[in-house]
PDB file of N, CA and C in Angstrom:
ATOM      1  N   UNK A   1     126.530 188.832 158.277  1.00  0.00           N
ATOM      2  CA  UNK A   1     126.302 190.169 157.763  1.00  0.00           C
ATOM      3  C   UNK A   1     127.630 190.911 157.745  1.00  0.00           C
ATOM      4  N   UNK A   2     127.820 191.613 156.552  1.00  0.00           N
ATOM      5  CA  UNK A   2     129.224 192.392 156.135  1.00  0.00           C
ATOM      6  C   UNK A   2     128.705 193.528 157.502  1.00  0.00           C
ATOM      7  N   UNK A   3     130.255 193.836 158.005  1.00  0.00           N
ATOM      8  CA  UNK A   3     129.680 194.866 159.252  1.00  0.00           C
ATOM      9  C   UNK A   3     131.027 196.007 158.348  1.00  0.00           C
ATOM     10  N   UNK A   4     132.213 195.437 158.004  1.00  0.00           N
ATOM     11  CA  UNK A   4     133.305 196.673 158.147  1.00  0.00           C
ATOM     12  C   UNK A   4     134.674 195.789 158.253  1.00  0.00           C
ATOM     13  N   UNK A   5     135.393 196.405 157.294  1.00  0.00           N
ATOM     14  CA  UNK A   5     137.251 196.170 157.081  1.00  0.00           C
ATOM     15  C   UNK A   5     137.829 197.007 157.678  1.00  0.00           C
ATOM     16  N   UNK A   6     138.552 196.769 158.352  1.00  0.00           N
ATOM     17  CA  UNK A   6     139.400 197.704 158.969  1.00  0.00           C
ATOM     18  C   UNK A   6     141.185 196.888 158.854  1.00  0.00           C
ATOM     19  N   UNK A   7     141.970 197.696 158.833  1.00  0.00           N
ATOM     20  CA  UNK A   7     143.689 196.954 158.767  1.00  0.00           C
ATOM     21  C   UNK A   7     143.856 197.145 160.471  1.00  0.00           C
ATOM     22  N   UNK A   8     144.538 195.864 161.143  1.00  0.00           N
ATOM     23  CA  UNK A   8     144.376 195.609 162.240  1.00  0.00           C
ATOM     24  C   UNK A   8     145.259 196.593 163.062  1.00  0.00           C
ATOM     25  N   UNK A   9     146.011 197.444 162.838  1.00  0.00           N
ATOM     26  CA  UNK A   9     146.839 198.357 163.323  1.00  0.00           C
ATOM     27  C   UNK A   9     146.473 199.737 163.621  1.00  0.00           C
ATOM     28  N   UNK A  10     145.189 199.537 162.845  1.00  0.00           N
ATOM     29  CA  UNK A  10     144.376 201.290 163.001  1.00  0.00           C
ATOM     30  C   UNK A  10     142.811 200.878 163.622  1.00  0.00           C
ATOM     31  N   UNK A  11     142.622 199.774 164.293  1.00  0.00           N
ATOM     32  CA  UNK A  11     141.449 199.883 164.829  1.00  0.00           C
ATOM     33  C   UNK A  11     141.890 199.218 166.179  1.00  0.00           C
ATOM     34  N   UNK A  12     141.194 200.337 167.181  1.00  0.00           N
ATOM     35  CA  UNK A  12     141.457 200.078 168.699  1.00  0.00           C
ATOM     36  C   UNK A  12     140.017 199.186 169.214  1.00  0.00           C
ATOM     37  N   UNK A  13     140.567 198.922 170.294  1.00  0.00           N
ATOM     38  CA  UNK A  13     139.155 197.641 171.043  1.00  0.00           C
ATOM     39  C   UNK A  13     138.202 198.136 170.865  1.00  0.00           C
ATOM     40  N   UNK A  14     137.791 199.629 171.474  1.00  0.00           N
ATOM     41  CA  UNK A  14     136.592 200.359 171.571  1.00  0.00           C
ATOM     42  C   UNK A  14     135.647 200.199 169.891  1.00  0.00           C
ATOM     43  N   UNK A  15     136.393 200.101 168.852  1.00  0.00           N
ATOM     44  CA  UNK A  15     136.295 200.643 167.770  1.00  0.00           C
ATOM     45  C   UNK A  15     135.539 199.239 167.363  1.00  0.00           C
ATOM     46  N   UNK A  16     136.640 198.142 167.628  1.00  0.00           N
ATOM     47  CA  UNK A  16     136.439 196.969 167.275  1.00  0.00           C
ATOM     48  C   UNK A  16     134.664 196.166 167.985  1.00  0.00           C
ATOM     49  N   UNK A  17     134.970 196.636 169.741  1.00  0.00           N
ATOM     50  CA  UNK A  17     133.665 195.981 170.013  1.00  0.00           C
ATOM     51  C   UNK A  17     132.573 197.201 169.253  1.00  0.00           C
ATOM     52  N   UNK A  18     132.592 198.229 169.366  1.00  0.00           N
ATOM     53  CA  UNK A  18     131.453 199.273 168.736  1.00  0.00           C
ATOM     54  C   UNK A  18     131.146 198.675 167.419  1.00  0.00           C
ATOM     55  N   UNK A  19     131.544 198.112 166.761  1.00  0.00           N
ATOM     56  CA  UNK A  19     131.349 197.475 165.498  1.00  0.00           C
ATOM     57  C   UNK A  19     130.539 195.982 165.482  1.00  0.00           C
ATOM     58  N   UNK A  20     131.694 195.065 166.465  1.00  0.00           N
ATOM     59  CA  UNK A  20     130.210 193.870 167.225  1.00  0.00           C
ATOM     60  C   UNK A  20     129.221 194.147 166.688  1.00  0.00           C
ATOM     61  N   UNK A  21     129.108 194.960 168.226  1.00  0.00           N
ATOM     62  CA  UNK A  21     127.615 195.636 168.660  1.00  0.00           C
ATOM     63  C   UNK A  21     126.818 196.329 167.870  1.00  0.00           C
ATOM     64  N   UNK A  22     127.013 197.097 166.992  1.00  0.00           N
ATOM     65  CA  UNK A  22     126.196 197.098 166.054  1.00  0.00           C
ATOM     66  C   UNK A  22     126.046 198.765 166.278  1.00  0.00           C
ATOM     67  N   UNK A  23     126.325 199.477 167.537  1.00  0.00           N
ATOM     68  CA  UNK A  23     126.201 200.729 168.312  1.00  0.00           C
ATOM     69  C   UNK A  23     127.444 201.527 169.119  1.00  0.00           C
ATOM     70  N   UNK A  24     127.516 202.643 169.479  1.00  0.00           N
ATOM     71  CA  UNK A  24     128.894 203.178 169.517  1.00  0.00           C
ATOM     72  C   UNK A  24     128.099 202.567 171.214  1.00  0.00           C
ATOM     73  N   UNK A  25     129.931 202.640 171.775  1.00  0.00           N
ATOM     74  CA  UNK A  25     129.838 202.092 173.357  1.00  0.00           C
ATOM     75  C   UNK A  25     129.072 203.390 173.933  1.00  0.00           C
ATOM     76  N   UNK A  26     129.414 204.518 173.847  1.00  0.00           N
ATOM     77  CA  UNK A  26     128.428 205.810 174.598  1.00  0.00           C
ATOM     78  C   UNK A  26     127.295 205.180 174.864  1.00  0.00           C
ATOM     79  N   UNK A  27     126.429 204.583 173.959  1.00  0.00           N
ATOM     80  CA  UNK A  27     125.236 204.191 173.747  1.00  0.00           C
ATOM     81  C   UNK A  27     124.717 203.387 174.849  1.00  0.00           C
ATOM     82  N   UNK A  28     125.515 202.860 175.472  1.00  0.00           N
ATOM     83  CA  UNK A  28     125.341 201.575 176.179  1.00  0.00           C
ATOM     84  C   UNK A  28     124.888 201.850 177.864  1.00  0.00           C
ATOM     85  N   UNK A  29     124.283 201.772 178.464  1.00  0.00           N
ATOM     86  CA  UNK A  29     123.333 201.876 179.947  1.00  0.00           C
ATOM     87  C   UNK A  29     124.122 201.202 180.575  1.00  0.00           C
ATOM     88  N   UNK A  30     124.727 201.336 181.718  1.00  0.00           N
ATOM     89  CA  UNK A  30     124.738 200.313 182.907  1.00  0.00           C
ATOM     90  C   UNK A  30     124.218 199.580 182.952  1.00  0.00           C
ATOM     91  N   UNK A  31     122.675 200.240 183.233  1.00  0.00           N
ATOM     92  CA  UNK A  31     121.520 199.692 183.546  1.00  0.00           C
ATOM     93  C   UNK A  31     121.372 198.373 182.576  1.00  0.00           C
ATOM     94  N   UNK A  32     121.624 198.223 181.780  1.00  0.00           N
ATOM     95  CA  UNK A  32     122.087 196.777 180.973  1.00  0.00           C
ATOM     96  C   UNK A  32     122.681 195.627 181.677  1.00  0.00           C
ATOM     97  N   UNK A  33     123.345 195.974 182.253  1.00  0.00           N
ATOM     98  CA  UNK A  33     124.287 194.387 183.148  1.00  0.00           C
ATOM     99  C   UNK A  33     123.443 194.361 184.275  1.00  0.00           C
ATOM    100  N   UNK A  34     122.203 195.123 184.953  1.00  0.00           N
ATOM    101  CA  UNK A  34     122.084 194.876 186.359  1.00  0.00           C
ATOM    102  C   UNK A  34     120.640 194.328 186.261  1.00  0.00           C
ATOM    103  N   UNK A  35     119.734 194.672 184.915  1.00  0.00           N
ATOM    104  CA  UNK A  35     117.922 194.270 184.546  1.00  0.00           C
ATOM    105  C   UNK A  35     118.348 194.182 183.253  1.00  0.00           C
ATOM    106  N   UNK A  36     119.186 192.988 183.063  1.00  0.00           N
ATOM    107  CA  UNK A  36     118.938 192.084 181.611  1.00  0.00           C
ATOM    108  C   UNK A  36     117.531 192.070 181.069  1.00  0.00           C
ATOM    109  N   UNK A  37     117.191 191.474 182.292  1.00  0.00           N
ATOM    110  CA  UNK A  37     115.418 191.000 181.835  1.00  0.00           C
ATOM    111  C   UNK A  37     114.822 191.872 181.211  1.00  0.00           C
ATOM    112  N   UNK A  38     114.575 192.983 182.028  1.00  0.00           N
ATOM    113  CA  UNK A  38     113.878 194.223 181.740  1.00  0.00           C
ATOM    114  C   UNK A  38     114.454 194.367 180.471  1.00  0.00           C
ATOM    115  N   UNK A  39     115.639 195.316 179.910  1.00  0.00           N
ATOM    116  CA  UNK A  39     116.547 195.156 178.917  1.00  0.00           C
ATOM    117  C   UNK A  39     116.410 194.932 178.026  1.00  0.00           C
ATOM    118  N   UNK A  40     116.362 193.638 178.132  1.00  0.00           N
ATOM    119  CA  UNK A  40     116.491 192.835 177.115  1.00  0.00           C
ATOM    120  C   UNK A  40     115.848 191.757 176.603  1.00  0.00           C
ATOM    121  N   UNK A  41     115.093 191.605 177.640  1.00  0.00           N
ATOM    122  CA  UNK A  41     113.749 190.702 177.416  1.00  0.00           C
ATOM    123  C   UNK A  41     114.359 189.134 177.627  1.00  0.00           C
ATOM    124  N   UNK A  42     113.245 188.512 177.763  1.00  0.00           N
ATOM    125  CA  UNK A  42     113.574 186.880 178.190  1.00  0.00           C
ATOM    126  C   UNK A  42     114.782 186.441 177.415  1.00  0.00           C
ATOM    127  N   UNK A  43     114.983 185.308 177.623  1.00  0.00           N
ATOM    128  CA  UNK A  43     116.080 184.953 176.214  1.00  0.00           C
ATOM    129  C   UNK A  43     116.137 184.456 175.367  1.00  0.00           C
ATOM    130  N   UNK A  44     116.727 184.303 174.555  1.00  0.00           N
ATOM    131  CA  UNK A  44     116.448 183.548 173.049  1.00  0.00           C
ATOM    132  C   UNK A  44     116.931 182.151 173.488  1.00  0.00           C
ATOM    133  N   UNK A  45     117.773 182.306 173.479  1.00  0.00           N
ATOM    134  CA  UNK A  45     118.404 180.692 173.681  1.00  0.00           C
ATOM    135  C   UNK A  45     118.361 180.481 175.427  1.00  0.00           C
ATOM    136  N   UNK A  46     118.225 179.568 176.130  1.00  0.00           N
ATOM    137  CA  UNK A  46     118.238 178.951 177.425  1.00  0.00           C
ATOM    138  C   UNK A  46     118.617 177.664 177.677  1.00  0.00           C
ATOM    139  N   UNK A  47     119.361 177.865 178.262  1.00  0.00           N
ATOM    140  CA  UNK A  47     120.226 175.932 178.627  1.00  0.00           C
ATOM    141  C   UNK A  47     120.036 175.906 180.160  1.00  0.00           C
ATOM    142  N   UNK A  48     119.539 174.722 180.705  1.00  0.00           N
ATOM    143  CA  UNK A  48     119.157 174.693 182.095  1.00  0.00           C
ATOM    144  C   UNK A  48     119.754 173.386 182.159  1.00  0.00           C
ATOM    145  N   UNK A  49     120.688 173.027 183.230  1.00  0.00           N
ATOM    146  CA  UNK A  49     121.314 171.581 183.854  1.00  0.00           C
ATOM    147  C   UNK A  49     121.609 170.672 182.549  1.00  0.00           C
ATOM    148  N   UNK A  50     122.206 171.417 181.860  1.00  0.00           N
ATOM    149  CA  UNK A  50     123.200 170.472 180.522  1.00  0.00           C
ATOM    150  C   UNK A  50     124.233 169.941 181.098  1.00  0.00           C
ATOM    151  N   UNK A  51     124.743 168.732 180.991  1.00  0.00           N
ATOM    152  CA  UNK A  51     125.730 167.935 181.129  1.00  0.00           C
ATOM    153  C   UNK A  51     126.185 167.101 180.688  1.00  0.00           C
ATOM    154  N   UNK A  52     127.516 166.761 180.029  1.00  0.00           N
ATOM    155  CA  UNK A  52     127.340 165.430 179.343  1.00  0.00           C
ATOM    156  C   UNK A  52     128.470 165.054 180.141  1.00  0.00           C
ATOM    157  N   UNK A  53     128.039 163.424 180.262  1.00  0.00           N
ATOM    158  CA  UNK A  53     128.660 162.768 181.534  1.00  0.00           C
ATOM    159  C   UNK A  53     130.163 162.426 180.935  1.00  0.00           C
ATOM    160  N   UNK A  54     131.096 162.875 182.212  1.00  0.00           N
ATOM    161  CA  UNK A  54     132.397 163.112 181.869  1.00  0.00           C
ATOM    162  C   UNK A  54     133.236 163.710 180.828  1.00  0.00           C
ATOM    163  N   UNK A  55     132.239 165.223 180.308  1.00  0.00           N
ATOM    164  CA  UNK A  55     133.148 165.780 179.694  1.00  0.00           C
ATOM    165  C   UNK A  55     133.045 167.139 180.399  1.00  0.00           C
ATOM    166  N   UNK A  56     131.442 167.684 180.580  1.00  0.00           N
ATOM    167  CA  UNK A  56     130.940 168.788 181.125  1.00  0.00           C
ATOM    168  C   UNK A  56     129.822 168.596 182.209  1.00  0.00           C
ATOM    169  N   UNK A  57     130.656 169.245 183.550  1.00  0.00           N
ATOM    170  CA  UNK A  57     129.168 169.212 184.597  1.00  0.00           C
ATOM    171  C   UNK A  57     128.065 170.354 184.410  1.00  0.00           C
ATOM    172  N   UNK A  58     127.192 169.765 185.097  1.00  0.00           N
ATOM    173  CA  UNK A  58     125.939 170.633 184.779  1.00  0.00           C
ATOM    174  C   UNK A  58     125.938 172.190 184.792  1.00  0.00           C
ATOM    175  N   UNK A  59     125.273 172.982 183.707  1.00  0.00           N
ATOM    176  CA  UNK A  59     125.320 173.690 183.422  1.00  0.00           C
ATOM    177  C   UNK A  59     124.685 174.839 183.006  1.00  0.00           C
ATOM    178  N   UNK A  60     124.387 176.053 183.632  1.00  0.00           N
ATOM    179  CA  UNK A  60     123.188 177.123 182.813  1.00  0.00           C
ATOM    180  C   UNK A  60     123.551 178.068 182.035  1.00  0.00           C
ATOM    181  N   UNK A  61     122.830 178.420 181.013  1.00  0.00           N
ATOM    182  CA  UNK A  61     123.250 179.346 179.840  1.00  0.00           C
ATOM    183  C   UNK A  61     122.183 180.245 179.669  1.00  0.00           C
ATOM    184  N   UNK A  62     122.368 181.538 179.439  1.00  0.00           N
ATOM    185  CA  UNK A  62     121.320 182.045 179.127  1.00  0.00           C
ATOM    186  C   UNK A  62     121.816 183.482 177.820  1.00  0.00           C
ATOM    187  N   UNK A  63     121.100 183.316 176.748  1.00  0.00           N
ATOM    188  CA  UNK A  63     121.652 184.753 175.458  1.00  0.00           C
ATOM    189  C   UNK A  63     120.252 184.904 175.457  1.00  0.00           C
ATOM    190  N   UNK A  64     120.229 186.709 175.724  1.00  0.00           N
ATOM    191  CA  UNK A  64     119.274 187.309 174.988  1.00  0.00           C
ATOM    192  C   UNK A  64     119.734 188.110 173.749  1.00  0.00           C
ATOM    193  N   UNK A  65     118.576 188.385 173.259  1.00  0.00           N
ATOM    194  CA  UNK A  65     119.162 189.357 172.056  1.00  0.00           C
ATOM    195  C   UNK A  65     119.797 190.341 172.106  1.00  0.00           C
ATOM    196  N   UNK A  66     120.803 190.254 171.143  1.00  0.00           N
ATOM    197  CA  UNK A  66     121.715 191.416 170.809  1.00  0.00           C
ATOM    198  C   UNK A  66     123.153 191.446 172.067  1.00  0.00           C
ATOM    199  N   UNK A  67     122.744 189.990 172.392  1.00  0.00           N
ATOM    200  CA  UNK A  67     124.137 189.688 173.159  1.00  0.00           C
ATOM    201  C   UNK A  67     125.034 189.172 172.532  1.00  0.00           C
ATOM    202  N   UNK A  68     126.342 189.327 173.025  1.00  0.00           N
ATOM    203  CA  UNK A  68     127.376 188.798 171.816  1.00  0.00           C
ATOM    204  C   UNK A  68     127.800 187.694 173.108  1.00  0.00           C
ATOM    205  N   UNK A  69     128.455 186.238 172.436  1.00  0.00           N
ATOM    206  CA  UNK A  69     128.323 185.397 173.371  1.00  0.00           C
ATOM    207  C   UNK A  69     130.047 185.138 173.002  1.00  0.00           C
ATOM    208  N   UNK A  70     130.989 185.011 173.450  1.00  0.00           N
ATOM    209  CA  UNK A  70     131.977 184.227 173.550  1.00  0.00           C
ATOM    210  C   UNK A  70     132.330 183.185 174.590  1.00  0.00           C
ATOM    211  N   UNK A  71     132.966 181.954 173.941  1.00  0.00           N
ATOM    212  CA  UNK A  71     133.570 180.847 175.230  1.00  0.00           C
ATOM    213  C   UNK A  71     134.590 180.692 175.245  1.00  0.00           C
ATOM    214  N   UNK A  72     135.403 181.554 176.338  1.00  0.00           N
ATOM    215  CA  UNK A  72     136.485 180.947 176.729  1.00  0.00           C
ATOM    216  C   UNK A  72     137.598 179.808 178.127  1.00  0.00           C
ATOM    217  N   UNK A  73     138.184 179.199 177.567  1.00  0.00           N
ATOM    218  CA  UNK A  73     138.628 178.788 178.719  1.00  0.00           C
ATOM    219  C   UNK A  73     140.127 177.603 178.409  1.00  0.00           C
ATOM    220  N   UNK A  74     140.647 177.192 179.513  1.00  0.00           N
ATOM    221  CA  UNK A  74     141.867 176.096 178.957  1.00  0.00           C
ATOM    222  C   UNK A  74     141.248 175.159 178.254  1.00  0.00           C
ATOM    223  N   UNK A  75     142.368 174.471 177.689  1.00  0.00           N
ATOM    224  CA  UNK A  75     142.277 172.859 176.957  1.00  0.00           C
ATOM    225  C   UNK A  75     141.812 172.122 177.890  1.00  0.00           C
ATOM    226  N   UNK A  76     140.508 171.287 177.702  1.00  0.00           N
ATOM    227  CA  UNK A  76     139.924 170.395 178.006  1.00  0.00           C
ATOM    228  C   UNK A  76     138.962 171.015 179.140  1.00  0.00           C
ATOM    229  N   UNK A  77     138.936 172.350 179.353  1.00  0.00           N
ATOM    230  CA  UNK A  77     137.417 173.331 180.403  1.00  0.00           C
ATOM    231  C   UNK A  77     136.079 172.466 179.472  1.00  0.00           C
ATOM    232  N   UNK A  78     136.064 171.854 178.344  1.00  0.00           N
ATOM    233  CA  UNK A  78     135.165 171.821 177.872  1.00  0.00           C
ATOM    234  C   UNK A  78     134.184 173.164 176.488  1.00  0.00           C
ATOM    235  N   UNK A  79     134.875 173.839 176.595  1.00  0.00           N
ATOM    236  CA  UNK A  79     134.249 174.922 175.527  1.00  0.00           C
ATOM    237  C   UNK A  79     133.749 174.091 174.511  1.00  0.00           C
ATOM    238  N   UNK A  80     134.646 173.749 173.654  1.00  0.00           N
ATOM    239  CA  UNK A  80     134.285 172.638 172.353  1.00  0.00           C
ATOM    240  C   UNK A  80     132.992 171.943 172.469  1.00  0.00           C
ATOM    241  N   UNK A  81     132.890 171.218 173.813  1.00  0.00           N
ATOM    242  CA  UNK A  81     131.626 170.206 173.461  1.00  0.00           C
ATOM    243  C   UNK A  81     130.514 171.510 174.006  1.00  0.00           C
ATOM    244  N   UNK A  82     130.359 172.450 174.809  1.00  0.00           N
ATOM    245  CA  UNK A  82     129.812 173.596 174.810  1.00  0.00           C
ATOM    246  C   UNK A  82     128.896 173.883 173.652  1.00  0.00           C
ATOM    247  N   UNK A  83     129.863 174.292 172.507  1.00  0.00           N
ATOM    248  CA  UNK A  83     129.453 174.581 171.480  1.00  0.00           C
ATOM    249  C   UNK A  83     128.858 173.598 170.352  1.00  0.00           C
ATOM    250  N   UNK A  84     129.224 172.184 170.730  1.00  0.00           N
ATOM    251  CA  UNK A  84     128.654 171.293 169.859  1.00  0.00           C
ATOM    252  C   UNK A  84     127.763 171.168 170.539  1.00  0.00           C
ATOM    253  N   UNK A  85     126.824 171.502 171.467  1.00  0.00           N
ATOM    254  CA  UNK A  85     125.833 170.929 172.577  1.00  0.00           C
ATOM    255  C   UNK A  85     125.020 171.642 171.267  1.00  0.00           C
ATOM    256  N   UNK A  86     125.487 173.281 171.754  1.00  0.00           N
ATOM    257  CA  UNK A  86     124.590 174.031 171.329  1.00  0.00           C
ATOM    258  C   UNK A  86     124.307 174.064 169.643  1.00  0.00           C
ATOM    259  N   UNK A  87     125.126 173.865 169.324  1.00  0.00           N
ATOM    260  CA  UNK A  87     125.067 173.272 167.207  1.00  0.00           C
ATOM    261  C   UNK A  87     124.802 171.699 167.133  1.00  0.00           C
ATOM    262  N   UNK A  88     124.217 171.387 167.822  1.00  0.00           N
ATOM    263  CA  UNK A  88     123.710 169.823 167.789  1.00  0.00           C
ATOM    264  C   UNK A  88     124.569 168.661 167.514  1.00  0.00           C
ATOM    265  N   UNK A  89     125.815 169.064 167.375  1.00  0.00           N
ATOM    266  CA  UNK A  89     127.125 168.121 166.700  1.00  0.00           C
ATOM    267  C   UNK A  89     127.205 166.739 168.239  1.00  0.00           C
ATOM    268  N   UNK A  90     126.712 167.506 169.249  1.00  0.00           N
ATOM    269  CA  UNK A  90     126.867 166.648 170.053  1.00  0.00           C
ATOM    270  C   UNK A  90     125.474 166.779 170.885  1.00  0.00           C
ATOM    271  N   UNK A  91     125.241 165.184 172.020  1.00  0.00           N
ATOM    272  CA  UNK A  91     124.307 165.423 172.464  1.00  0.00           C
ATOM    273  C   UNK A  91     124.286 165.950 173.758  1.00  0.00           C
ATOM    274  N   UNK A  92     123.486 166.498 174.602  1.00  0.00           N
ATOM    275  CA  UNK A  92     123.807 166.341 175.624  1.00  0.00           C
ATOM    276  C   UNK A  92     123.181 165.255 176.388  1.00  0.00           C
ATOM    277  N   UNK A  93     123.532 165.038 177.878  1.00  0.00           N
ATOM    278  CA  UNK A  93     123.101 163.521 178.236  1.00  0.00           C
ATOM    279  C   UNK A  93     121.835 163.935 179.597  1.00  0.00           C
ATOM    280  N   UNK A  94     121.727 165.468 179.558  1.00  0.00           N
ATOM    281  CA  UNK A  94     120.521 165.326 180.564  1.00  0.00           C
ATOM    282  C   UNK A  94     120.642 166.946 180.266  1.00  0.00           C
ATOM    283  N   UNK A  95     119.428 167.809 180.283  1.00  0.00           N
ATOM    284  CA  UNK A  95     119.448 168.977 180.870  1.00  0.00           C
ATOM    285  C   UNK A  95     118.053 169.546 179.626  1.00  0.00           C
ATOM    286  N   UNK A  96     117.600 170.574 179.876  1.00  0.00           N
ATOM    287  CA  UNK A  96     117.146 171.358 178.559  1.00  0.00           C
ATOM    288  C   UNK A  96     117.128 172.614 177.903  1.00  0.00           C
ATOM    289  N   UNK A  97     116.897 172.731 176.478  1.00  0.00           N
ATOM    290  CA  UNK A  97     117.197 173.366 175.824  1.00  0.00           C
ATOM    291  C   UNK A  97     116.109 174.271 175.372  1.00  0.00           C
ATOM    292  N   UNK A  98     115.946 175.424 175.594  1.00  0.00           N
ATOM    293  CA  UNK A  98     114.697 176.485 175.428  1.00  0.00           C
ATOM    294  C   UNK A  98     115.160 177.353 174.082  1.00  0.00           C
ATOM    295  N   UNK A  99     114.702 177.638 173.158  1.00  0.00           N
ATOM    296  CA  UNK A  99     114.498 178.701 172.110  1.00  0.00           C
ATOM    297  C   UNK A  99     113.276 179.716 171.588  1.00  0.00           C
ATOM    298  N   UNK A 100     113.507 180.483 172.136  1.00  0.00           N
ATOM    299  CA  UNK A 100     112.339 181.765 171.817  1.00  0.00           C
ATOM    300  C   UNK A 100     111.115 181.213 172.396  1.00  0.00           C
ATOM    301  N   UNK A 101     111.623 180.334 174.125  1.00  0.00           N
ATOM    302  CA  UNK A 101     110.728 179.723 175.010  1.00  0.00           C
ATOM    303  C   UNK A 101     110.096 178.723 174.388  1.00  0.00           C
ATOM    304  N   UNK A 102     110.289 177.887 173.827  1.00  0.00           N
ATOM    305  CA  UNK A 102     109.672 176.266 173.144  1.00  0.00           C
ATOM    306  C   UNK A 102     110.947 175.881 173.838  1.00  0.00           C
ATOM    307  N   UNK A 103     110.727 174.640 174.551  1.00  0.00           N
ATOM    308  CA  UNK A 103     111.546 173.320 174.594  1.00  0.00           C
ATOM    309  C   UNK A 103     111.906 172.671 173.471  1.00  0.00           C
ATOM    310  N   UNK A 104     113.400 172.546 172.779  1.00  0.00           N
ATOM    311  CA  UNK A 104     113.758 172.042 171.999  1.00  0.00           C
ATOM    312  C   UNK A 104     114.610 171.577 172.160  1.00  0.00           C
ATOM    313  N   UNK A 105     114.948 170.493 170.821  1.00  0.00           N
ATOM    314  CA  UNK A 105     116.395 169.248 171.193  1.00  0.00           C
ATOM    315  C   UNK A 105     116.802 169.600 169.538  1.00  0.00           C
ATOM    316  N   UNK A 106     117.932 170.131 169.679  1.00  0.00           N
ATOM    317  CA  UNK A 106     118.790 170.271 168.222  1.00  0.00           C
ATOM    318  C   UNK A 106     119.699 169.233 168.367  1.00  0.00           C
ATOM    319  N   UNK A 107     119.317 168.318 167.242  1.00  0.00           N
ATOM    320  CA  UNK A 107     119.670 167.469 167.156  1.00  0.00           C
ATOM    321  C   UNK A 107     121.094 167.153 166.224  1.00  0.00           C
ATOM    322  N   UNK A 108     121.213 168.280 165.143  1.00  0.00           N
ATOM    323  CA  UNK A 108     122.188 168.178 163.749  1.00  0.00           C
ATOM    324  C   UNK A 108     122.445 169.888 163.962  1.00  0.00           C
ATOM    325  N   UNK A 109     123.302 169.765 162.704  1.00  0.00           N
ATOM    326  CA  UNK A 109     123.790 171.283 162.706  1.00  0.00           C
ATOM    327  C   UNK A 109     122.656 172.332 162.317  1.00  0.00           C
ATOM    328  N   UNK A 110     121.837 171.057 160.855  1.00  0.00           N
ATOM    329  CA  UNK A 110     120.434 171.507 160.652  1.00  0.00           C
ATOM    330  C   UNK A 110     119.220 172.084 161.405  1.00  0.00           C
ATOM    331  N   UNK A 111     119.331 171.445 162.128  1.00  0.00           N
ATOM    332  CA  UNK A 111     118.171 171.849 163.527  1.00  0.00           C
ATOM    333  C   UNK A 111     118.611 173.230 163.919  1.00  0.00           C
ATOM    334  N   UNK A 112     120.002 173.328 164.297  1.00  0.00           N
ATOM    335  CA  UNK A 112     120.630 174.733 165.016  1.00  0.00           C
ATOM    336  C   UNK A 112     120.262 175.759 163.419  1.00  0.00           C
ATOM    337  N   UNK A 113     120.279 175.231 162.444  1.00  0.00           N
ATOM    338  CA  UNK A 113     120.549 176.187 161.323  1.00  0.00           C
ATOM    339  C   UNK A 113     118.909 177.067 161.205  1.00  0.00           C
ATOM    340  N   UNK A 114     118.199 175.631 161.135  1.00  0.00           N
ATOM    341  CA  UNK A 114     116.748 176.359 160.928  1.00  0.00           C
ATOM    342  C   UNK A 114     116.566 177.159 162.051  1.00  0.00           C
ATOM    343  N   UNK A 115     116.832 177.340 163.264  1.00  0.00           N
ATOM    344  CA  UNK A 115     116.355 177.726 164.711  1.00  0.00           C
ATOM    345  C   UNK A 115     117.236 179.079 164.701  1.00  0.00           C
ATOM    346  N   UNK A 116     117.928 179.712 163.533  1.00  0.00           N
ATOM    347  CA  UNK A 116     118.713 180.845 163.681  1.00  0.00           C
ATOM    348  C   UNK A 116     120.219 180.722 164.386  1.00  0.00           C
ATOM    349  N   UNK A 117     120.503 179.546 164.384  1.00  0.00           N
ATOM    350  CA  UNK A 117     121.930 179.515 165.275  1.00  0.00           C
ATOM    351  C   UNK A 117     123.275 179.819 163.586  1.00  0.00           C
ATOM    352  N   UNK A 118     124.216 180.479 164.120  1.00  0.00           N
ATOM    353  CA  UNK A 118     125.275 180.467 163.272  1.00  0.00           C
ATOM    354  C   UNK A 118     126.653 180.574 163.668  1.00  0.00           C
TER     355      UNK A 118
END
């Protein structure tokens, strides 16, 4: 979704995440980081004890809506296969995968595509 152009010299962080988000930061509760649940309701996506043997140890994930998700970390933390777990490019070798609470296995990029992933 088109959100907004801005030239990178006239837009400050505040400006930049307020745009993310979809809402000016004022907007935003504490009370948000401390009752997700409440909040924000269960989660959309859920990863419980993902691991794939010798690249990434086991692992939990959890996005609810209207969370913005970034992964960062050094060369070879694993982010990459992270993200192919979760876009099906890769498998994982034990753990599971919850979407809008169904147990699911995305298998292709397809699977992630129909299931709302982008």
């Amino acid at each position: 979704e088109y959100v907004n152009t801005f030239n990178t010299k006239d837009l400050n962080r505040l400006d930049l995440i307020s745009n993310m988000l979809g809402k000016e930061l004022k907007e935003l509760d504490r009370s948000l980081w401390n009752n997700k649940e409440e909040v924000l309701g269960p989660p959309m996506v859920s990863l419980e004890g993902i691991y794939k043997t010798e690249y990434i140890d086991e692992f939990d994930l959890k996005i609810r809506k209207g969370e913005v998700l970034g992964l960062a970390g050094l060369l070879g933390s694993g982010r990459t296969e992270i993200a192919n777990i979760l876009y099906g490019i890769e498998k994982p070798d034990g753990g599971t995968m919850t979407i809008r609470g169904k147990k699911m296995k995305i298998n292709n990029p397809r699977d992630a595509i129909f299931q709302g992933m982008g």
